[in-house]
Protein backbone atom coordinates (compact mmCIF):
# COMPACT_ATOMS: atom_id res chain seq x y z
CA UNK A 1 49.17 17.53 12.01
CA UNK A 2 48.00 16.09 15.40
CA UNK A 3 48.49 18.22 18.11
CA UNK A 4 48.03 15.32 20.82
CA UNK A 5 50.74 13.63 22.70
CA UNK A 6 51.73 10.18 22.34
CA UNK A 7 49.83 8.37 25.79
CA UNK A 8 46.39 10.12 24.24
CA UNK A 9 47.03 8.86 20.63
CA UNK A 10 47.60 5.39 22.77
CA UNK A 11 44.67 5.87 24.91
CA UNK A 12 42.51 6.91 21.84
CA UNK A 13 43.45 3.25 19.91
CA UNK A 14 43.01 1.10 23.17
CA UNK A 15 39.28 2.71 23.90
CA UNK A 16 38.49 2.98 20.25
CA UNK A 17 39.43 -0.92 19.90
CA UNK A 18 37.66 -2.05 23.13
CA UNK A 19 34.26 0.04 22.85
CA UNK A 20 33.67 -0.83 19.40
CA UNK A 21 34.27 -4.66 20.38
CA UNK A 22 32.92 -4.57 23.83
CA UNK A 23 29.81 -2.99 22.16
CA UNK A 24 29.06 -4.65 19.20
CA UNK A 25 26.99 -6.70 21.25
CA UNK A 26 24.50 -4.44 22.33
CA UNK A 27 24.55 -2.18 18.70
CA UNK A 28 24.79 -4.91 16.38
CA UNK A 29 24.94 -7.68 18.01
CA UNK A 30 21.62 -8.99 16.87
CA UNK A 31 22.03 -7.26 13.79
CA UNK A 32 25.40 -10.03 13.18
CA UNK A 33 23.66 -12.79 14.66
CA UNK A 34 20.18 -12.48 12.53
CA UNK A 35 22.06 -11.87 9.03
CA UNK A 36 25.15 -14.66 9.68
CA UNK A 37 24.14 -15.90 6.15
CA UNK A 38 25.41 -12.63 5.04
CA UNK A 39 29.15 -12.20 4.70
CA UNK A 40 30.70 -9.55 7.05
CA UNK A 41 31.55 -7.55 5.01
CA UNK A 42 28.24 -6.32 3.81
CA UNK A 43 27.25 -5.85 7.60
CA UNK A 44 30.49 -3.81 8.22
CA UNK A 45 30.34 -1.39 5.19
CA UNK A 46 26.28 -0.74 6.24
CA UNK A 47 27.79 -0.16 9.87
CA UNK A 48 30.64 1.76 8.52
CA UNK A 49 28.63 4.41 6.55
CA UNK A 50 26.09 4.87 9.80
CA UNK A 51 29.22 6.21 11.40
CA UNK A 52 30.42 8.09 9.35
CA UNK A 53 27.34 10.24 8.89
CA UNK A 54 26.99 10.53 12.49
CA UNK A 55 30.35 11.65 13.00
CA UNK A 56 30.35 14.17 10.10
CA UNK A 57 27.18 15.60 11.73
CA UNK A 58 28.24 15.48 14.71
CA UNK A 59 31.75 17.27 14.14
CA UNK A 60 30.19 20.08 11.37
CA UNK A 61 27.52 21.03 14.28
CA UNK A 62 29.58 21.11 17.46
CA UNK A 63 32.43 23.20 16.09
CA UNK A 64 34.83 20.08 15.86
CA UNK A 65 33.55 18.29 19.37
CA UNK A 66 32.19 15.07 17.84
CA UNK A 67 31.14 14.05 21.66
CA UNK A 68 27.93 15.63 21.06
CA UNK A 69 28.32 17.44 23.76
CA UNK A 70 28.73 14.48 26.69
CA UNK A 71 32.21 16.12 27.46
CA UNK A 72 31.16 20.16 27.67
CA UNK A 73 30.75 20.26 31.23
CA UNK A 74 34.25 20.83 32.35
CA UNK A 75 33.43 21.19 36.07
CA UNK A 76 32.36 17.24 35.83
CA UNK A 77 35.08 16.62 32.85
CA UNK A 78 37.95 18.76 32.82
CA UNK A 79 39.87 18.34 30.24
CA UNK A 80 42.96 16.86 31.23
CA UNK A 81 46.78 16.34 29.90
CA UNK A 82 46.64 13.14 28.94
CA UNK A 83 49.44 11.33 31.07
CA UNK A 84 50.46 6.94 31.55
CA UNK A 85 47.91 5.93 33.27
CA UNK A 86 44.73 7.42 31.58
CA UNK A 87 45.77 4.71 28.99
CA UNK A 88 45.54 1.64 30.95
CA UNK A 89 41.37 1.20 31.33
CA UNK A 90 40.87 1.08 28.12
CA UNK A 91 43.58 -1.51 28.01
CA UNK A 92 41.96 -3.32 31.29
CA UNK A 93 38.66 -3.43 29.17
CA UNK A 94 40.62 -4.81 25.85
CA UNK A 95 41.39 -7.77 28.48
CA UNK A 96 38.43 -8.21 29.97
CA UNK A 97 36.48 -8.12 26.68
CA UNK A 98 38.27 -10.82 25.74
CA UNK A 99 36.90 -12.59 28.40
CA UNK A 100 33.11 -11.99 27.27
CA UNK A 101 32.16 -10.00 30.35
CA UNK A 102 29.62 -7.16 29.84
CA UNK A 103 31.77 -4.18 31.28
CA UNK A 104 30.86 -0.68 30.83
CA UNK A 105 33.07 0.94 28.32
CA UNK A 106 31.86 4.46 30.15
CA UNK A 107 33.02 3.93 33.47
CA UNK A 108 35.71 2.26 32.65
CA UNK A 109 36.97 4.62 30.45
CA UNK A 110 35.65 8.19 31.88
CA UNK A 111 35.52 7.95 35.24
CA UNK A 112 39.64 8.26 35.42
CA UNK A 113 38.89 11.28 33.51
CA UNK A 114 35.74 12.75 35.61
CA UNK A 115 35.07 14.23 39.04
CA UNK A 116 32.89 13.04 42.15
CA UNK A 117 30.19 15.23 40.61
CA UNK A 118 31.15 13.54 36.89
CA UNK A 119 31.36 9.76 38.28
CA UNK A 120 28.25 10.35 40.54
CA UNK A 121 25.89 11.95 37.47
CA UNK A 122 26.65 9.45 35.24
CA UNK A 123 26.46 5.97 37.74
CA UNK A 124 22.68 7.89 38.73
CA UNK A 125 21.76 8.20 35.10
CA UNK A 126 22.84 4.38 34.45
CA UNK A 127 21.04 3.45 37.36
CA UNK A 128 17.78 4.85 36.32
CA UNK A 129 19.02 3.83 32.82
CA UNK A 130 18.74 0.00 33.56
CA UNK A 131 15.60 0.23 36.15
CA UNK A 132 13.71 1.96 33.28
CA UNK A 133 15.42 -0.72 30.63
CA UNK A 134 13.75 -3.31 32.90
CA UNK A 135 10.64 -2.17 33.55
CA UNK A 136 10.36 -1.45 29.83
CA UNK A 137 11.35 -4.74 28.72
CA UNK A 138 9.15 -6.63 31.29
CA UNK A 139 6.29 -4.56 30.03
CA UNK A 140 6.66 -5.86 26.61
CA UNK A 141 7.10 -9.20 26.61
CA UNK A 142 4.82 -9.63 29.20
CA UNK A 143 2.21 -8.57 26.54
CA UNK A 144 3.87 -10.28 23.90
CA UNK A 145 5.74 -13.28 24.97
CA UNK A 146 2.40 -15.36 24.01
CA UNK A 147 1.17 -13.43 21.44
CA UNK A 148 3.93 -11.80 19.07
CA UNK A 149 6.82 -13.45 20.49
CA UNK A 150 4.97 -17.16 20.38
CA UNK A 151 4.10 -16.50 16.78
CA UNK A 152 7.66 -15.68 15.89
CA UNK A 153 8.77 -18.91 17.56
CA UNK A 154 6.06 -21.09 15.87
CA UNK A 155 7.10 -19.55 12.29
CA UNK A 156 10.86 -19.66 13.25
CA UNK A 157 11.53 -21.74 10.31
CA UNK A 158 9.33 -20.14 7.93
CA UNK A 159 10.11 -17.67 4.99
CA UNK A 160 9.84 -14.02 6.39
CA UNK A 161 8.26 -10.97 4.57
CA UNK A 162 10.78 -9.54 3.06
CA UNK A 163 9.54 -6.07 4.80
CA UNK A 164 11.40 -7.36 8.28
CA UNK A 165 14.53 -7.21 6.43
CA UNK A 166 13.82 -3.41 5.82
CA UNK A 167 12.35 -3.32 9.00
CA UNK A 168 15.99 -4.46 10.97
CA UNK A 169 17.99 -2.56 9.09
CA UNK A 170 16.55 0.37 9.51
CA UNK A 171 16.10 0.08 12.85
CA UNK A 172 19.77 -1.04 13.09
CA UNK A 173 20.71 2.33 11.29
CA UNK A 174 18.63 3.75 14.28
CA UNK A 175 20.02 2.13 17.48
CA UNK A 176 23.59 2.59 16.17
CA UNK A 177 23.77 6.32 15.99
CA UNK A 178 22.12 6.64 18.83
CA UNK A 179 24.58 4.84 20.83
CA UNK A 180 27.22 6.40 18.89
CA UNK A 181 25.89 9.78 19.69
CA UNK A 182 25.90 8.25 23.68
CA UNK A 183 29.14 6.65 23.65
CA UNK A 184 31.59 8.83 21.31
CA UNK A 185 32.65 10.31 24.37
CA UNK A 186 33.83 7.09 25.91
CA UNK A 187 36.34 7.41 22.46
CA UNK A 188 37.58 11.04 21.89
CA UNK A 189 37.63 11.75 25.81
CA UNK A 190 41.14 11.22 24.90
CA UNK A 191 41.56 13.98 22.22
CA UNK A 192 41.07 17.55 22.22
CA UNK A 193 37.65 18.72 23.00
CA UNK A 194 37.89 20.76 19.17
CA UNK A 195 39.52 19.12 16.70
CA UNK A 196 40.34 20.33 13.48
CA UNK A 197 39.44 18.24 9.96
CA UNK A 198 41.96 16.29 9.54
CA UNK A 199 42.50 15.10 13.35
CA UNK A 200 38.98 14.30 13.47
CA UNK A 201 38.52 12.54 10.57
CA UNK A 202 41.66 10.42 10.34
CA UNK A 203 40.14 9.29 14.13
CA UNK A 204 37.15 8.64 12.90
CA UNK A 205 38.98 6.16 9.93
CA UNK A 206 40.75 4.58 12.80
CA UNK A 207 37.28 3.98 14.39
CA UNK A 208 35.71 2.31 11.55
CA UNK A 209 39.25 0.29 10.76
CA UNK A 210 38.71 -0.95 14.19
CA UNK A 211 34.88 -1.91 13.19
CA UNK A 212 36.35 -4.00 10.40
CA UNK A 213 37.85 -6.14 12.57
CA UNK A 214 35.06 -6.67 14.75
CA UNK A 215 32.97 -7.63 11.93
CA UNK A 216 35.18 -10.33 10.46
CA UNK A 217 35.65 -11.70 14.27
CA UNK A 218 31.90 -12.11 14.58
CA UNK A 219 31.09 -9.55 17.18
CA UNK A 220 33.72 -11.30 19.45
CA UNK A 221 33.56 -12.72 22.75
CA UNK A 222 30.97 -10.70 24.21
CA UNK A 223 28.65 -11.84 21.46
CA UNK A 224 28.23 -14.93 23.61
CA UNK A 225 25.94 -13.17 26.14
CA UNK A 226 23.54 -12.68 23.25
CA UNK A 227 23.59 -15.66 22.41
CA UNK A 228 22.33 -17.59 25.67
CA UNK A 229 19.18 -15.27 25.21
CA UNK A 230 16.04 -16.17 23.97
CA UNK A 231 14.93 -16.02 20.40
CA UNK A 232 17.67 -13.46 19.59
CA UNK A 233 18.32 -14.81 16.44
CA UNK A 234 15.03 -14.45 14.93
CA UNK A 235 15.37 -11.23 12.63
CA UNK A 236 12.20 -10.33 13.64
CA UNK A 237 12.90 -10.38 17.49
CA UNK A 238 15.91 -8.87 16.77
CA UNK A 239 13.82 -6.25 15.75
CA UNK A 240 11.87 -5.76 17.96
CA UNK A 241 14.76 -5.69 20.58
CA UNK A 242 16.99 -3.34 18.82
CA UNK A 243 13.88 -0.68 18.25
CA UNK A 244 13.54 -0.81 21.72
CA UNK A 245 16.79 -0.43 23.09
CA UNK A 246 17.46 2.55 20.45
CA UNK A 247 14.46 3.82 21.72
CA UNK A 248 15.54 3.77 25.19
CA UNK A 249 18.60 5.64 24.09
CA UNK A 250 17.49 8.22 22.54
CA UNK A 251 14.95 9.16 25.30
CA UNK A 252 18.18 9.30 27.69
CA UNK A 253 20.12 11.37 24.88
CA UNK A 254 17.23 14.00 24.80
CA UNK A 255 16.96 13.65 28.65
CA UNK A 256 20.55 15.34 29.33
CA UNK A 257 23.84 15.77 28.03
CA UNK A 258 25.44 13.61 30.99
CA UNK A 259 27.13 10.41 29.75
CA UNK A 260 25.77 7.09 30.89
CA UNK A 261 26.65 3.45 30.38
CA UNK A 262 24.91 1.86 28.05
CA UNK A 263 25.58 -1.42 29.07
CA UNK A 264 23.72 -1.00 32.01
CA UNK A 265 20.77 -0.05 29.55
CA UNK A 266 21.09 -2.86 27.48
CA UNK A 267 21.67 -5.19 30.46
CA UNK A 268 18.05 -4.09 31.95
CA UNK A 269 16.48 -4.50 28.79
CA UNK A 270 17.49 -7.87 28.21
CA UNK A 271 16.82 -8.90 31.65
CA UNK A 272 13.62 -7.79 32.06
CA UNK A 273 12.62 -9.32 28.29
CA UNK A 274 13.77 -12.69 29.98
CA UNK A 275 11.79 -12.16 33.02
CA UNK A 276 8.56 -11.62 30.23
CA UNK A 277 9.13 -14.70 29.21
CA UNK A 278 10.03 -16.72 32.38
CA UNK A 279 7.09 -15.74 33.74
CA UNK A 280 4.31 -16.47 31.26
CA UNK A 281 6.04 -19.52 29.62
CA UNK A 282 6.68 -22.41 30.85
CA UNK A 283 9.76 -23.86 28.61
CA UNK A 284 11.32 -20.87 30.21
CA UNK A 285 13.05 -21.91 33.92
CA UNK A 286 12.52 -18.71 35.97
CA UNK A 287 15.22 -19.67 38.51
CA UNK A 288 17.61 -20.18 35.89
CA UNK A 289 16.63 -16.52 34.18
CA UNK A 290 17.02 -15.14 37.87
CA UNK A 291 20.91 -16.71 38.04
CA UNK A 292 21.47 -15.40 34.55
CA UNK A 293 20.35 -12.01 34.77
CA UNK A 294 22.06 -11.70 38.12
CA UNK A 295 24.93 -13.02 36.90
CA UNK A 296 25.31 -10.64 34.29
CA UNK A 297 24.71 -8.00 37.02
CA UNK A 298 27.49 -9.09 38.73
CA UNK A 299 29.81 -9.01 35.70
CA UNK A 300 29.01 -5.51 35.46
CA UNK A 301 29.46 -4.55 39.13
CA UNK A 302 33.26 -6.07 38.83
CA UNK A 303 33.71 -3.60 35.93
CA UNK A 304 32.48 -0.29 37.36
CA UNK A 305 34.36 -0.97 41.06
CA UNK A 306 37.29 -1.79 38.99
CA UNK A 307 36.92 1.67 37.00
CA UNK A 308 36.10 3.68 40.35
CA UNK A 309 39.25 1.50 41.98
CA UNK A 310 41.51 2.99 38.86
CA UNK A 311 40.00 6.38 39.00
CA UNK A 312 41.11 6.65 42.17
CA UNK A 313 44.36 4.78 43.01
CA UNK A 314 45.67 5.27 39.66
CA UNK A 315 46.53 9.43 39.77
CA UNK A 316 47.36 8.77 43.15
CA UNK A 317 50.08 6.41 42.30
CA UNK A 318 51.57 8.57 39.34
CA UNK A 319 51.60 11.30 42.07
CA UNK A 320 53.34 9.60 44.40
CA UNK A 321 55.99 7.75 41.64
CA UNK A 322 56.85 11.25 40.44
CA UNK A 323 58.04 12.08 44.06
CA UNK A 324 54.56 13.75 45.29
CA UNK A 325 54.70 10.86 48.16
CA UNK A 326 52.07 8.38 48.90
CA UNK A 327 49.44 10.42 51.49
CA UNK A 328 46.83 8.18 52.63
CA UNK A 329 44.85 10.87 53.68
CA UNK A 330 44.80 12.39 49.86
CA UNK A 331 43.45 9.32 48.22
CA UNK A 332 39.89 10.28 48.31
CA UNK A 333 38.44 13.52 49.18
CA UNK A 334 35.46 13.34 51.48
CA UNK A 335 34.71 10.45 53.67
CA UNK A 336 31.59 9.94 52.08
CA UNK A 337 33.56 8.59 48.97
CA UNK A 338 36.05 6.64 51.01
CA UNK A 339 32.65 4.96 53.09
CA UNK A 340 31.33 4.71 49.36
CA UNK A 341 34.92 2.89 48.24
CA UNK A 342 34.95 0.56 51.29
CA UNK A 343 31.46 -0.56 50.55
CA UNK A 344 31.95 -0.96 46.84
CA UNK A 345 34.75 -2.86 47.18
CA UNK A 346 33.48 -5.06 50.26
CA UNK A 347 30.50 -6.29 47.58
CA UNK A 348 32.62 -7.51 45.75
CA UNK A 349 32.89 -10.55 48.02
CA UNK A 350 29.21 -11.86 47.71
CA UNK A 351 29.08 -11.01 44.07
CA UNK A 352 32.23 -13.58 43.37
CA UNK A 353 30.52 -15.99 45.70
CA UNK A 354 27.34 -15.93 43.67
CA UNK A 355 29.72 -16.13 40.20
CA UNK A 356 31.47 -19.34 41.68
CA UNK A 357 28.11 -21.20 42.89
CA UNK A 358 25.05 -19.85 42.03
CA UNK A 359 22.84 -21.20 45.00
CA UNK A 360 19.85 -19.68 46.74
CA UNK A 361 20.83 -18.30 49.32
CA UNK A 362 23.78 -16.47 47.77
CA UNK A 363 21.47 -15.05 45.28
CA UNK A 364 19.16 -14.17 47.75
CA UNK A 365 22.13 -12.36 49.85
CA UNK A 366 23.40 -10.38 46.38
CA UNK A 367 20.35 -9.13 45.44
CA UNK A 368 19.53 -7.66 48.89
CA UNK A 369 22.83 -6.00 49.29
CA UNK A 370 22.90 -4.41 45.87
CA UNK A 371 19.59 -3.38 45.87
CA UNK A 372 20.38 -1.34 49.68
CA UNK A 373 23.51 -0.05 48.52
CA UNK A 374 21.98 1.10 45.39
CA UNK A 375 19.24 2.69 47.38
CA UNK A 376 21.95 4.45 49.27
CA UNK A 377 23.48 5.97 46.52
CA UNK A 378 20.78 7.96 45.76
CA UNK A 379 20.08 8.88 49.08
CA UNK A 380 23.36 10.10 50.29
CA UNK A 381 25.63 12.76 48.35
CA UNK A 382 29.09 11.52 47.68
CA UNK A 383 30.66 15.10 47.48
């Protein structure tokens, strides 16, 4: 029987529910969108059997930890007794998901769980994750946006080789156990770090229950951001796009054990493909890719200050509800997180600025200020 108490078993069905739907956009997202002629069930039981060979591995060669690892540093994770509020960002990210904004399941979901050291590793390793995701992305479509790219756009219409629908879904089969490898943490963070056969595996049928649904809802709301892309559609692109980003993924998976966001990978990818294309063709505005991929930027940001807001105020009001008091002076331990807090959450006024009118100047202003404080970050230790 389950030997978890009732607020994990909640917590488990709230993040398993919004990181499958949050990211079925970057996973499978053009995977759904380049094989809508297919019904979804056909997509969901080739999804389905991915994950369940990943989590078998997984689980048979950790000793019952099918994290792969992401949660074995207990100095940055402890493991935790799951109490009330570790179950309501995973419900803030079921909202917000429903909203189509491109929040990171990772922080919003780990960093209640994680330490300075914990939240600070894996916001670096994101960081890098989308500056490399960029550059990467520019690279390629700079090179290809009139070569490749142009002669996918020209034969759009045209009958494919049958070898790029090989090609896509193996390379689908590819980018999603990768990510689930990277983000089966954001899931079982909830559960004991060993579980036995029958925990494990009645959590992973929950999982791909959960996947079901996404399928028949089309990828959901988040699928939207997709969508506005270029050429996504194309299953040849989508190729192409999903190879990468896998790619990406499992270069960060070898890198370390740390968890990262993946959203933030995905997010550079994509912007930096539009950039390739802005830049060497002229149907594309580059003013209006600028807006977009700032915009999605500052979708992201709201997430992750809304996590590290949680992560901190959250156990601090559960402390103080139980009769610990409300200290002002215990909220944050070093002033070098409570200058990081202020900062964070003082950002947050330009970025809804640029989100309400995207002008200029207030693009101009965002861009600045994120790229200093980001700068920051890696210059000065939080702990």
């Amino acid at each position: 029987m389950f030997d978890i108490t009732i607020f994990a078993a909640i917590g488990f069905f709230f993040a398993a529910y919004a990181v499958v739907g949050n990211d079925a956009l970057q996973t499978l997202g053009t995977f759904i969108s380049s094989n809508d002629r297919l019904h979804w069930f056909w997509l969901f039981l080739f999804a389905a059997v991915i994950l369940v060979i990943t989590f078998t591995y997984g689980w048979m060669i950790n000793d019952g930890d099918p994290s792969y690892g992401r949660l074995a540093n207990e100095r940055k994770y402890p493991p935790v007794t799951v109490e009330w509020y570790h179950t309501l960002p995973p419900l803030v990210l079921l909202i917000i998901t429903r909203f189509g904004v491109p929040v990171s399941t990772s922080f919003m979901v780990l960093t209640v769980f994680a330490s300075i050291g914990g939240m600070t590793s894996m916001l670096q390793k994101s960081l890098i994750g989308y500056g490399l995701a960029f550059a990467v992305g520019l690279g390629i479509y700079l090179i290809s946006s009139n070569t490749l790219e142009k002669f996918f756009r020209k034969t759009e219409h045209q009958q494919h080789h049958p070898i790029w629908v090989l090609l896509q879904w193996m390379t689908t089969a590819y980018l999603w156990s990768v990510w689930l490898i990277q983000d089966f943490a954001n899931i079982f963070v909830f559960l004991p770090r060993e579980l036995t056969a029958f925990e494990g595996f009645t959590a992973m049928f929950a999982i791909v229950a959960l996947l079901a649904f996404t399928f028949a809802n089309q990828g959901g709301p988040v699928q939207r951001i997709l969508r506005s892309k270029t050429a996504v559609t194309d299953i040849r692109s989508a190729t192409v796009i999903d190879f990468t980003y896998a790619s990406l993924l499992f270069y960060f998976k070898e890198l370390n054990n740390i968890p990262m966001s993946t959203t933030f990978v995905f997010l550079g990818l994509i912007a930096g493909r539009e950039y390739g294309f802005a830049l060497t063709t002229k149907a594309i505005d580059l003013l209006r890719t600028c807006k977009i991929a700032l915009s999605d930027i500052a979708k992201a940001y709201i997430g992750l200050v809304l996590s590290i807001d949680m992560a901190v105020g959250l156990p601090f009001l559960a402390r103080g509800l139980a009769g610990g008091g409300f200290p002002l002076d215990e909220l944050v331990p070093t002033s070098a997180y409570a200058t990081f807090l202020i900062i964070a959450n003082l950002q947050l006024i330009p970025v809804a600025l640029h989100l309400r009118k995207k002008s200029k100047t207030r693009m101009i202003i965002l861009a600045a200020m994120l790229g200093l404080s980001t700068t920051a970050f890696f210059i000065f230790p939080l702990a």
